[in-house]
N, C-alpha and C. Protein backbone atom coordinates (compact mmCIF):
# COMPACT_ATOMS: atom_id res chain seq x y z
N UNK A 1 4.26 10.97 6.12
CA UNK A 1 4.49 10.19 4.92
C UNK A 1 3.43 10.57 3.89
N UNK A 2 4.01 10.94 3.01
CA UNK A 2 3.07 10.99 1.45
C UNK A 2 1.97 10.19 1.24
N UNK A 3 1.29 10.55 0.75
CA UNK A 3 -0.27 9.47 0.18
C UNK A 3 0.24 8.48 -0.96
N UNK A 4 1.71 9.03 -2.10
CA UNK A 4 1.68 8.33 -2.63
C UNK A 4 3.06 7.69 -2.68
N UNK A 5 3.11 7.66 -1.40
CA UNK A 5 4.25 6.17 -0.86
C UNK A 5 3.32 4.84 -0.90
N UNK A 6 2.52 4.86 -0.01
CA UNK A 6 1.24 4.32 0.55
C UNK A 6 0.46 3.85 -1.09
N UNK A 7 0.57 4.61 -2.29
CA UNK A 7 -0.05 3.83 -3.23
C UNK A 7 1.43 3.50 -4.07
N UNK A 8 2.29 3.48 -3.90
CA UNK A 8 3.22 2.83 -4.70
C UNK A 8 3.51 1.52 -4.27
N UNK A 9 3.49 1.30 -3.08
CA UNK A 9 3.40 0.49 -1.86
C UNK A 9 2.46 -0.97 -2.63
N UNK A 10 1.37 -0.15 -2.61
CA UNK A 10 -0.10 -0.68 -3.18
C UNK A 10 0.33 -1.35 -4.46
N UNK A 11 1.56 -0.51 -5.15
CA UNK A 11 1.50 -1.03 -6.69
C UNK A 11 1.84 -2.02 -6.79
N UNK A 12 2.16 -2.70 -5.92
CA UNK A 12 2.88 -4.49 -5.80
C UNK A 12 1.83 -5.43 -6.13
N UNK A 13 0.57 -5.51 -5.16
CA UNK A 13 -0.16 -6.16 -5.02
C UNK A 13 -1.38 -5.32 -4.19
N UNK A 14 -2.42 -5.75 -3.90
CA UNK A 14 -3.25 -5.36 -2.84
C UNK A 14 -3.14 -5.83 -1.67
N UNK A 15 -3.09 -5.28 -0.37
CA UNK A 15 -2.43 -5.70 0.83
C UNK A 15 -3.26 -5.31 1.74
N UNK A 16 -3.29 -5.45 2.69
CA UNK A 16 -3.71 -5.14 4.50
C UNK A 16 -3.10 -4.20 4.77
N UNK A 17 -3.50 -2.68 5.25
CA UNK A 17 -3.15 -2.38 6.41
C UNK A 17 -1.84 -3.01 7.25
N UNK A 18 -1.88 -4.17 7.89
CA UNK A 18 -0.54 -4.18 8.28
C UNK A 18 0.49 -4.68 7.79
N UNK A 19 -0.01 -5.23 6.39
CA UNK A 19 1.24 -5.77 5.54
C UNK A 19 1.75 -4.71 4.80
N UNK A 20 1.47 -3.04 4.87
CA UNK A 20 1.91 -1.93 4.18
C UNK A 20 2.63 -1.52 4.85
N UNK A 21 2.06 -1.28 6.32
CA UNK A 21 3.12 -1.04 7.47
C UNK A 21 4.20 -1.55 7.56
N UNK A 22 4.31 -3.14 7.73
CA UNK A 22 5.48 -4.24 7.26
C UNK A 22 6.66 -4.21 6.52
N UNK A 23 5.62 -3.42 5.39
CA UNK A 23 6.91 -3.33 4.27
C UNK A 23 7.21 -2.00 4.46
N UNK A 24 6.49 -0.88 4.60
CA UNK A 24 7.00 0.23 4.95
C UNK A 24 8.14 0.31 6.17
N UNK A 25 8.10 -0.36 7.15
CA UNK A 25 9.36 -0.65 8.39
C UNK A 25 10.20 -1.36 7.84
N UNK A 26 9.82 -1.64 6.84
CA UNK A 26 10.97 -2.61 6.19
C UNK A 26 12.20 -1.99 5.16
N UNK A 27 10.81 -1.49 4.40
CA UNK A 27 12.58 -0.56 3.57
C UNK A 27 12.94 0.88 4.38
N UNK A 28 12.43 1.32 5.41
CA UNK A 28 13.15 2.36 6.50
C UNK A 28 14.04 1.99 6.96
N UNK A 29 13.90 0.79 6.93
CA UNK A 29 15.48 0.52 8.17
C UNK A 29 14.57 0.67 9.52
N UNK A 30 15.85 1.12 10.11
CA UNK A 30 15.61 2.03 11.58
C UNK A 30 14.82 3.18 11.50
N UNK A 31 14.80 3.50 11.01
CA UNK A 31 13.73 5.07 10.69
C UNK A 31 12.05 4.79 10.48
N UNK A 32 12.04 2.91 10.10
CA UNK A 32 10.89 2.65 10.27
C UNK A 32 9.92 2.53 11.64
N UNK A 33 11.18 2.22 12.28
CA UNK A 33 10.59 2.41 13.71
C UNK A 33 9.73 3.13 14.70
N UNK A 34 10.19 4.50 14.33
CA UNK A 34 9.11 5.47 14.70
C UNK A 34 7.91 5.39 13.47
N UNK A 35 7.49 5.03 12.58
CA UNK A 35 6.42 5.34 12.06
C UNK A 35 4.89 4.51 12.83
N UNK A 36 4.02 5.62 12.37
CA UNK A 36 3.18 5.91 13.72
C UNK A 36 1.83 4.50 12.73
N UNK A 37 1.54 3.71 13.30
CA UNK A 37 0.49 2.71 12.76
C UNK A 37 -0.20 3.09 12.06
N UNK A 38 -1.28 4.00 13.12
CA UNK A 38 -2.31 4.94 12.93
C UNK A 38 -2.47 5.37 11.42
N UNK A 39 -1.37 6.38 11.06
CA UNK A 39 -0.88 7.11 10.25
C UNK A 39 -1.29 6.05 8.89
N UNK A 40 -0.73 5.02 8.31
CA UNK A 40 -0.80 4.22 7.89
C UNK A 40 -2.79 3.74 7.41
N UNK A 41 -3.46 3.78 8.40
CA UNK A 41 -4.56 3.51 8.42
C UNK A 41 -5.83 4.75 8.17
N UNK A 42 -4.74 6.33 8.25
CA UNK A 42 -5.35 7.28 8.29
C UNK A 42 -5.76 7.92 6.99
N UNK A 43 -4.21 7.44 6.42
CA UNK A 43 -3.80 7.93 4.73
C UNK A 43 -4.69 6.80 3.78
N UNK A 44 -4.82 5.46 3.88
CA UNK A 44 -5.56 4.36 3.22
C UNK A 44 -7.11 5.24 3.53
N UNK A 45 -7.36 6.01 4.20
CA UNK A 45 -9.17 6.17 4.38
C UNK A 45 -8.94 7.17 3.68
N UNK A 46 -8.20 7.96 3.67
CA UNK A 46 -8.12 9.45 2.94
C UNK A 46 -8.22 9.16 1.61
N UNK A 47 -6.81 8.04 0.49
CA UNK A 47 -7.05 7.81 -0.54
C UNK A 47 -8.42 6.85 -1.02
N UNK A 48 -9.23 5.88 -0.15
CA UNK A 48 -10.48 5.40 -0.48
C UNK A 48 -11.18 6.63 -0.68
N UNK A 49 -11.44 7.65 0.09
CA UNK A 49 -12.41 9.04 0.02
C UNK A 49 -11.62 9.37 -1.70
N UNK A 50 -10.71 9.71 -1.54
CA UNK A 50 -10.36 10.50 -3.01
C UNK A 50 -10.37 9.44 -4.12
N UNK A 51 -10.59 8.03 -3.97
CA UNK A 51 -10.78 7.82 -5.17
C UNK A 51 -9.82 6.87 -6.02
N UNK A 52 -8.75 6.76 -4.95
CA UNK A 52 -7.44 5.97 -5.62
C UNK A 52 -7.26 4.78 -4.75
N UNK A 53 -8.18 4.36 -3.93
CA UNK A 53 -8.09 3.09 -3.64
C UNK A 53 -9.17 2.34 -3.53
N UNK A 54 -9.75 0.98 -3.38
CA UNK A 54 -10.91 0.46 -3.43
C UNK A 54 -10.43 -0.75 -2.70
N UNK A 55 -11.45 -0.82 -1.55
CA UNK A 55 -11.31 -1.60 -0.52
C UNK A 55 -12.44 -2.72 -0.34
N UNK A 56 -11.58 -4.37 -0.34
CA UNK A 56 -12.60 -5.38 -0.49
C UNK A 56 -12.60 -6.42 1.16
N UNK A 57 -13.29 -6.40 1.41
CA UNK A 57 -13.38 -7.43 2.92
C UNK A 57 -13.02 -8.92 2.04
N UNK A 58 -11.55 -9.49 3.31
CA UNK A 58 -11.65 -11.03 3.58
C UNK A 58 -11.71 -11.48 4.87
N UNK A 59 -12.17 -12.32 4.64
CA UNK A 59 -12.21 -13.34 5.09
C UNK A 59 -11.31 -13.76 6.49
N UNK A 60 -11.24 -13.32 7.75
CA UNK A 60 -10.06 -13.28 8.73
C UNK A 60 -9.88 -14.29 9.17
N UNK A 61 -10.51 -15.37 9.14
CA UNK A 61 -10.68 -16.66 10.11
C UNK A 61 -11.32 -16.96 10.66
N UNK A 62 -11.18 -17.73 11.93
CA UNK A 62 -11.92 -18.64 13.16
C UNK A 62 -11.51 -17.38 14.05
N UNK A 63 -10.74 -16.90 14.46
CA UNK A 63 -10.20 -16.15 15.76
C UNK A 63 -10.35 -14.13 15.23
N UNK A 64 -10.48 -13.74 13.97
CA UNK A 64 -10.48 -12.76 13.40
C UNK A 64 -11.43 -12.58 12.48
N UNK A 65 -11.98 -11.15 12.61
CA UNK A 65 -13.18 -10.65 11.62
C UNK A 65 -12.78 -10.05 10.29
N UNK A 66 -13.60 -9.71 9.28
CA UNK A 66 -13.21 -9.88 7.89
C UNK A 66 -12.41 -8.87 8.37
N UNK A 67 -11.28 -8.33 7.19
CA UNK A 67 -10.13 -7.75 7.02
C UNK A 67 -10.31 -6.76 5.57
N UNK A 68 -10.07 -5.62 5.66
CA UNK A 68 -9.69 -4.67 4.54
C UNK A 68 -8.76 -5.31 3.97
N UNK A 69 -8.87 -5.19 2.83
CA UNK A 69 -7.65 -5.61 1.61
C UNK A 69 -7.65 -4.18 0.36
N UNK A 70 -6.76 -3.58 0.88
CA UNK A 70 -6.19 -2.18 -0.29
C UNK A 70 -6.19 -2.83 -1.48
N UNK A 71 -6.47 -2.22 -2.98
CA UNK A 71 -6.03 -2.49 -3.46
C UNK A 71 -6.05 -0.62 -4.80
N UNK A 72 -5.19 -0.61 -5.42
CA UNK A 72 -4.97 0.65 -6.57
C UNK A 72 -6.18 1.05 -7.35
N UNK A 73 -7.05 1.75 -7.53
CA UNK A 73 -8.02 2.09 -8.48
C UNK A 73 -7.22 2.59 -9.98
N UNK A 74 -8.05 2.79 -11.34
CA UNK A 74 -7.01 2.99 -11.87
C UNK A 74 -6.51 4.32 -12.08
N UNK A 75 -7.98 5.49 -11.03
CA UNK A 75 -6.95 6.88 -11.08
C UNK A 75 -5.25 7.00 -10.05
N UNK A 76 -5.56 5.73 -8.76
CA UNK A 76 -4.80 5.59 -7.79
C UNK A 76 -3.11 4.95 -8.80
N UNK A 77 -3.75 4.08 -9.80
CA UNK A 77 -2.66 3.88 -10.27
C UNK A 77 -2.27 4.98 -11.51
N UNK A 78 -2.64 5.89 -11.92
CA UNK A 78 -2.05 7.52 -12.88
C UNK A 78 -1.28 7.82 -11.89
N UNK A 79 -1.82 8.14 -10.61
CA UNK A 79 -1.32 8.48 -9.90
C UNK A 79 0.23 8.30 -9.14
N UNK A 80 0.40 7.22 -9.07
CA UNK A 80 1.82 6.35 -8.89
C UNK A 80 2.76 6.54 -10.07
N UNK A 81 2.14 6.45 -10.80
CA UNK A 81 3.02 6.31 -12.59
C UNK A 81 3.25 8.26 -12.29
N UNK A 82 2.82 9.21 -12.17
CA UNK A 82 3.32 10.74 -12.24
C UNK A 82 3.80 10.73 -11.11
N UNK A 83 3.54 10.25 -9.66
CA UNK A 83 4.53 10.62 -8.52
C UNK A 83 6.17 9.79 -9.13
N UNK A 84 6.18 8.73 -9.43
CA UNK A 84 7.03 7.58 -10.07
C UNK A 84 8.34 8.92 -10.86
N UNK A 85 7.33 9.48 -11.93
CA UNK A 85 8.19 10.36 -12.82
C UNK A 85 8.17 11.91 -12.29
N UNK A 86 7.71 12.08 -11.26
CA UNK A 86 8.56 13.63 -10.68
C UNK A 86 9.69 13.79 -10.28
N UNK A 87 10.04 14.96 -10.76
CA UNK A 87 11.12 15.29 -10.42
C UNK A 87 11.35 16.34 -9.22
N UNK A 88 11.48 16.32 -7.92
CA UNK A 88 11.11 17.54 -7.29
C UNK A 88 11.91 17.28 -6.53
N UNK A 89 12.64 18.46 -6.16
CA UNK A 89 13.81 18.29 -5.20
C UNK A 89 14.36 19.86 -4.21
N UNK A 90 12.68 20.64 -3.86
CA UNK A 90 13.79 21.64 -3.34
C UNK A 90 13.73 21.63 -1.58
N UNK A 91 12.68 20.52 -1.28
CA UNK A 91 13.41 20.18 -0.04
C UNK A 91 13.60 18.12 0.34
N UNK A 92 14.30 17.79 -0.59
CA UNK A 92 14.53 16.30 -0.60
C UNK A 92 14.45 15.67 0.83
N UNK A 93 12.98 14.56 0.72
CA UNK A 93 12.51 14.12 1.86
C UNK A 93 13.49 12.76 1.55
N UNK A 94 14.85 12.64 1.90
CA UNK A 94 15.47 11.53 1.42
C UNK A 94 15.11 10.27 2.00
N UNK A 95 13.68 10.20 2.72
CA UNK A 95 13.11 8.27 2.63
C UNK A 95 12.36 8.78 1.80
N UNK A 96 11.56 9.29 1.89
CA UNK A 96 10.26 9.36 0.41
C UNK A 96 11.42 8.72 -0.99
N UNK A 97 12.30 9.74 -0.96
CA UNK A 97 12.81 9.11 -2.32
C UNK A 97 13.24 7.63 -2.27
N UNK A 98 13.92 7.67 -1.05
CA UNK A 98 14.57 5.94 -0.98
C UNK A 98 13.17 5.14 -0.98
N UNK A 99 11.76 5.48 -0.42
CA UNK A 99 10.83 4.61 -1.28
C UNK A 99 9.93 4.72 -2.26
N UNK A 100 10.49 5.64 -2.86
CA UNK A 100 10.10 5.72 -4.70
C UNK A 100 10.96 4.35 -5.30
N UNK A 101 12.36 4.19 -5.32
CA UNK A 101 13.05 3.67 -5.58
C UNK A 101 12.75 2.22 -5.07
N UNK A 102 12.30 2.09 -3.97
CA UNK A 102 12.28 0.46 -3.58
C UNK A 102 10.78 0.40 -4.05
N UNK A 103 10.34 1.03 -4.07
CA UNK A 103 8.06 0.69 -4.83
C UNK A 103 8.44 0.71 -6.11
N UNK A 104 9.14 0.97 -6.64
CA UNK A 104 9.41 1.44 -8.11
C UNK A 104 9.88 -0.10 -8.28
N UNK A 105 10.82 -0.48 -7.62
CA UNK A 105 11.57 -1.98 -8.15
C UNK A 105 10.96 -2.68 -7.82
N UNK A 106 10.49 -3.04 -6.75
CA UNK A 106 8.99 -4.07 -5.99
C UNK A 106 7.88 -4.44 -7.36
N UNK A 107 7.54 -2.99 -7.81
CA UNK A 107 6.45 -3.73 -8.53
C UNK A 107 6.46 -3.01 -9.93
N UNK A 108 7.91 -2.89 -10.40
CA UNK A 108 8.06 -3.37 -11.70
C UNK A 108 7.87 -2.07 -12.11
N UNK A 109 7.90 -0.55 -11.51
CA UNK A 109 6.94 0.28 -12.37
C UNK A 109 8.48 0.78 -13.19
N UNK A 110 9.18 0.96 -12.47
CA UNK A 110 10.22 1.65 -13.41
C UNK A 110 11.75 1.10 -12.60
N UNK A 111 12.72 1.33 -14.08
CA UNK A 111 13.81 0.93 -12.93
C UNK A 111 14.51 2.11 -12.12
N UNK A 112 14.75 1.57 -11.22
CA UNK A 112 15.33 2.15 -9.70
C UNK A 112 16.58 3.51 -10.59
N UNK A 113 16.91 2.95 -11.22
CA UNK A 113 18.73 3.07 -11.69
C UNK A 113 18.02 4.73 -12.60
N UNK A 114 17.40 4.24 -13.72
CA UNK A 114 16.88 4.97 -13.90
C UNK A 114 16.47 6.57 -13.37
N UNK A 115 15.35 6.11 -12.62
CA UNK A 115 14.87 7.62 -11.51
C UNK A 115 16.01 8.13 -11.07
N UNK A 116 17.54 7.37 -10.59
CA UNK A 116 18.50 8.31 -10.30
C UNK A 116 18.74 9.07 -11.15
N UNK A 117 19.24 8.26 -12.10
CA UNK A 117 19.72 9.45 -13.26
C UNK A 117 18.66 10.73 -13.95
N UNK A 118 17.57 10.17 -13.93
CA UNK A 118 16.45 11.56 -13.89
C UNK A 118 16.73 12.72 -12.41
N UNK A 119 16.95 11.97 -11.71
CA UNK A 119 16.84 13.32 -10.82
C UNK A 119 18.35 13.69 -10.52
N UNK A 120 19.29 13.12 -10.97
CA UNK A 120 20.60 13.64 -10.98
C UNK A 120 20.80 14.74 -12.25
N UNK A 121 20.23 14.49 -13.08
CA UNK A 121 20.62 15.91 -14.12
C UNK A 121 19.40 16.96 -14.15
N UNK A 122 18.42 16.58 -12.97
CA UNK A 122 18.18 17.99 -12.32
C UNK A 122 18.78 18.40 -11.49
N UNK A 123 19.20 17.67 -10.57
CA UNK A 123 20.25 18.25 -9.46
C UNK A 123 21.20 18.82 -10.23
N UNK A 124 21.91 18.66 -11.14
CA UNK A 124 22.99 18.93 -12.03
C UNK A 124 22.89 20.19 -12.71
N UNK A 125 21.26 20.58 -13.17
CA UNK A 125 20.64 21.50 -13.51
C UNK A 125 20.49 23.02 -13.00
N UNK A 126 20.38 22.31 -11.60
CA UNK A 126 19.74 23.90 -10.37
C UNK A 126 20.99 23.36 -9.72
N UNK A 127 22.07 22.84 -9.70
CA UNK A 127 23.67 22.94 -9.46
C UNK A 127 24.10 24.06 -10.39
N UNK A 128 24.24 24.13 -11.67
CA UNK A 128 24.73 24.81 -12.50
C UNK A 128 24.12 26.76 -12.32
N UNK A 129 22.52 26.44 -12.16
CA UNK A 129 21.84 27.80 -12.01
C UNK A 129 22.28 28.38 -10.75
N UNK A 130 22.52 27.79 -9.75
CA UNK A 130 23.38 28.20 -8.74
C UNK A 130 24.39 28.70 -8.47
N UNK A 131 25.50 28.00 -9.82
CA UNK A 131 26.88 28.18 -9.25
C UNK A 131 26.99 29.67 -10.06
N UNK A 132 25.96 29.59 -11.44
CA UNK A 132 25.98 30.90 -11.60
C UNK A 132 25.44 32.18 -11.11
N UNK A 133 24.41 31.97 -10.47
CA UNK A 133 23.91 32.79 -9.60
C UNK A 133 24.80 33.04 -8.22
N UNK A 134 25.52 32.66 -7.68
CA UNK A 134 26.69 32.81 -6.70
C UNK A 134 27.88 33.66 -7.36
N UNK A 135 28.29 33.08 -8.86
CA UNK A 135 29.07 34.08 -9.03
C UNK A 135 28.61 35.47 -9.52
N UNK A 136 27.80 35.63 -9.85
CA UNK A 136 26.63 36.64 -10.27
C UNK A 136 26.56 37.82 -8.70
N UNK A 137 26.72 37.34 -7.75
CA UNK A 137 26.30 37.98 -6.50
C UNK A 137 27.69 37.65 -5.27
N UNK A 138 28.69 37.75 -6.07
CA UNK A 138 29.90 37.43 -5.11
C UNK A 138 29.93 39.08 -4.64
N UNK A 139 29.69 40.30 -4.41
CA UNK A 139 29.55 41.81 -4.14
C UNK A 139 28.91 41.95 -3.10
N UNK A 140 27.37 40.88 -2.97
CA UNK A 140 26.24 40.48 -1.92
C UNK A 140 26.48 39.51 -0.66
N UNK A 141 27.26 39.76 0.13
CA UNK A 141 27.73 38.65 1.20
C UNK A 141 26.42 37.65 1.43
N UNK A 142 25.64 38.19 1.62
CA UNK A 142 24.26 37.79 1.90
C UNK A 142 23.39 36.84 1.15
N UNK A 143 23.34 37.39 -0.12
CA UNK A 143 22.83 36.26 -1.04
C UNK A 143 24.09 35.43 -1.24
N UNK A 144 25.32 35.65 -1.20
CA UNK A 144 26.24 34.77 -2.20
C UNK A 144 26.28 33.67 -0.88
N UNK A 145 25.96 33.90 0.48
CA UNK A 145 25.88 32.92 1.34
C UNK A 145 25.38 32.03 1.10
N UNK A 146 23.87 32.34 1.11
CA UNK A 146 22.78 31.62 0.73
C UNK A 146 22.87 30.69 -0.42
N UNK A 147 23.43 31.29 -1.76
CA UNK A 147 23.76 30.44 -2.37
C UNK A 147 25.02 29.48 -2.17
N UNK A 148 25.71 29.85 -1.72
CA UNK A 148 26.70 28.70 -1.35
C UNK A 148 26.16 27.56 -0.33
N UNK A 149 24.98 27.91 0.07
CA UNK A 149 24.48 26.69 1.27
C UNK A 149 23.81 25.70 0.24
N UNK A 150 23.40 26.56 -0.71
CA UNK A 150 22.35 25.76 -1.86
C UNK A 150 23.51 25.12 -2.76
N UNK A 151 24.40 25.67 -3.30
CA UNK A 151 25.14 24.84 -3.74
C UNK A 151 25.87 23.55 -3.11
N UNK A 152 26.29 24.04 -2.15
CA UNK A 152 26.99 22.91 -1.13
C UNK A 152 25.44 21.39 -0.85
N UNK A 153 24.54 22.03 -0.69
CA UNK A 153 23.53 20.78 -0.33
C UNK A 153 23.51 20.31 -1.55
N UNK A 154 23.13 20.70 -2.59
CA UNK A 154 23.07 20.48 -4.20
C UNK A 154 24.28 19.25 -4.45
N UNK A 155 25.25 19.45 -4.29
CA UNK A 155 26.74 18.80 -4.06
C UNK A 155 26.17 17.39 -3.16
N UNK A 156 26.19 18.03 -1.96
CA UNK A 156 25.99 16.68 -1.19
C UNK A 156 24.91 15.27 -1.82
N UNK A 157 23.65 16.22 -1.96
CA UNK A 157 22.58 14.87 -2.55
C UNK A 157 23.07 14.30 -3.79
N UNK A 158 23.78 15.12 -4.37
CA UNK A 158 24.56 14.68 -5.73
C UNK A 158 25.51 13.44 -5.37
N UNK A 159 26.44 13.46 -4.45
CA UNK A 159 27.04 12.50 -3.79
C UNK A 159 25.90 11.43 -3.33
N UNK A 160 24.81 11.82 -2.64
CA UNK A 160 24.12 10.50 -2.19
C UNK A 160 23.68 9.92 -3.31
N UNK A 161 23.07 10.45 -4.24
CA UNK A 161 22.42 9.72 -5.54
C UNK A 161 23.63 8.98 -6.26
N UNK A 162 24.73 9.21 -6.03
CA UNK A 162 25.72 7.94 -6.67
C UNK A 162 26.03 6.99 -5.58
N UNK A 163 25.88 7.50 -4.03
CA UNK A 163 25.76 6.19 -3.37
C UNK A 163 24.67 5.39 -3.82
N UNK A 164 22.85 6.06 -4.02
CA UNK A 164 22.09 4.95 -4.03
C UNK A 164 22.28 4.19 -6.13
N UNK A 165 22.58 4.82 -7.09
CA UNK A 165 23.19 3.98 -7.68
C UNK A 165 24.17 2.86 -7.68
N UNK A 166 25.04 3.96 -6.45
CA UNK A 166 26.05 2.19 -6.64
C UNK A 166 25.53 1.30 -5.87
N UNK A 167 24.52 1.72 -5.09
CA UNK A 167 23.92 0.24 -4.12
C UNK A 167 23.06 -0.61 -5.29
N UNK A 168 22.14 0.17 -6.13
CA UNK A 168 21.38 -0.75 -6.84
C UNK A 168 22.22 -1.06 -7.81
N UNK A 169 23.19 -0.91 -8.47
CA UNK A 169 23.75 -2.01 -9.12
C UNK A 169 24.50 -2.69 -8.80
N UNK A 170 25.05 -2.74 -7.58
CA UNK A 170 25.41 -3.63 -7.04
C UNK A 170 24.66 -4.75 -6.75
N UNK A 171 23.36 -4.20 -5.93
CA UNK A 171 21.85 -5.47 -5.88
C UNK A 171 21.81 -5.83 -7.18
N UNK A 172 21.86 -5.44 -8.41
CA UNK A 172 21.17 -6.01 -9.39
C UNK A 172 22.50 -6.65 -10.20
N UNK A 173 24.00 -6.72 -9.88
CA UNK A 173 24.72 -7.39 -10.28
C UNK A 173 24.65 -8.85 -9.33
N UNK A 174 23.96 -8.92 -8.09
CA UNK A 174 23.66 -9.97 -6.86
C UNK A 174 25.14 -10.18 -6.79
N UNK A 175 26.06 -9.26 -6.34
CA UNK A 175 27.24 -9.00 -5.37
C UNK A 175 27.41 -8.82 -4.18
């Protein structure tokens, strides 16, 4: 998982360690399941070292010792706002994106609906450079393969990005 899942995560509020985990198993689904704790606790020390997070002790209780509480520095939050607006898609980690989209709506940074349509008329973009580059090399069995695999995946995520539009407006019509 990305460092800056883990601070988009962050962009809600400042949280614990296991309340990132929480919500991270949470918008996975089932796929949250395998994610490894550790991992979680490994990436929060990495971004304190670099600078994009700042970590305050509370208070745990009678039965528990003080507790890390994450919270965004404000290079940690530049940081969220340019992962937020990339566009990058040439090997689509499709949960990373599905939690751009749910950190993005959580804490207000941008709307969900939005980022689709940004990264659909790049897909639409290197769809088009493709289909001409395939016909460009229909002589080349070899490349025109290759590009037909790229076009065909190009196609497919194109199809998923109007599934995850029609899910969020559907959530946001509360249907």
């Amino acid at each position: 998982m990305q460092q800056e899942v883990i601070l988009a995560m962050l962009a809600k509020e400042p949280s614990h360690g296991y309340q990132l985990r929480a919500r991270l198993r949470e918008a996975l689904g089932p796929l949250g399941e395998a994610m490894n704790a550790g991992h979680v606790y490994v990436t929060l020390t990495r971004l304190e070292k670099a600078g994009l997070v700042a970590v305050e002790k509370a208070p745990g209780g009678a039965d528990r010792s003080d507790r890390k509480v994450y919270a965004l520095t404000p290079d940690g939050q530049r940081r969220v706002a340019e992962w937020i607006s990339e566009v990058d898609w040439p090997k689509p980690d499709l949960a990373e994106f599905h939690l751009k989209l749910i950190a993005a709506a959580a804490a207000r940074l941008a709307d969900p609906i939005a980022i689709v349509d940004t990264q659909r008329r790049e897909l639409l973009r290197r769809l088009r450079d493709a289909q001409r580059a395939a016909m460009a090399a229909r002589d080349r069995w070899d490349a025109a393969l290759l590009l037909e695999g790229i076009v065909l995946r190009l196609q497919a995520d194109l199809r998923w990005l109007e599934a995850c539009e029609k899910s969020w407006t559907h959530r946001r019509s509360g249907s």
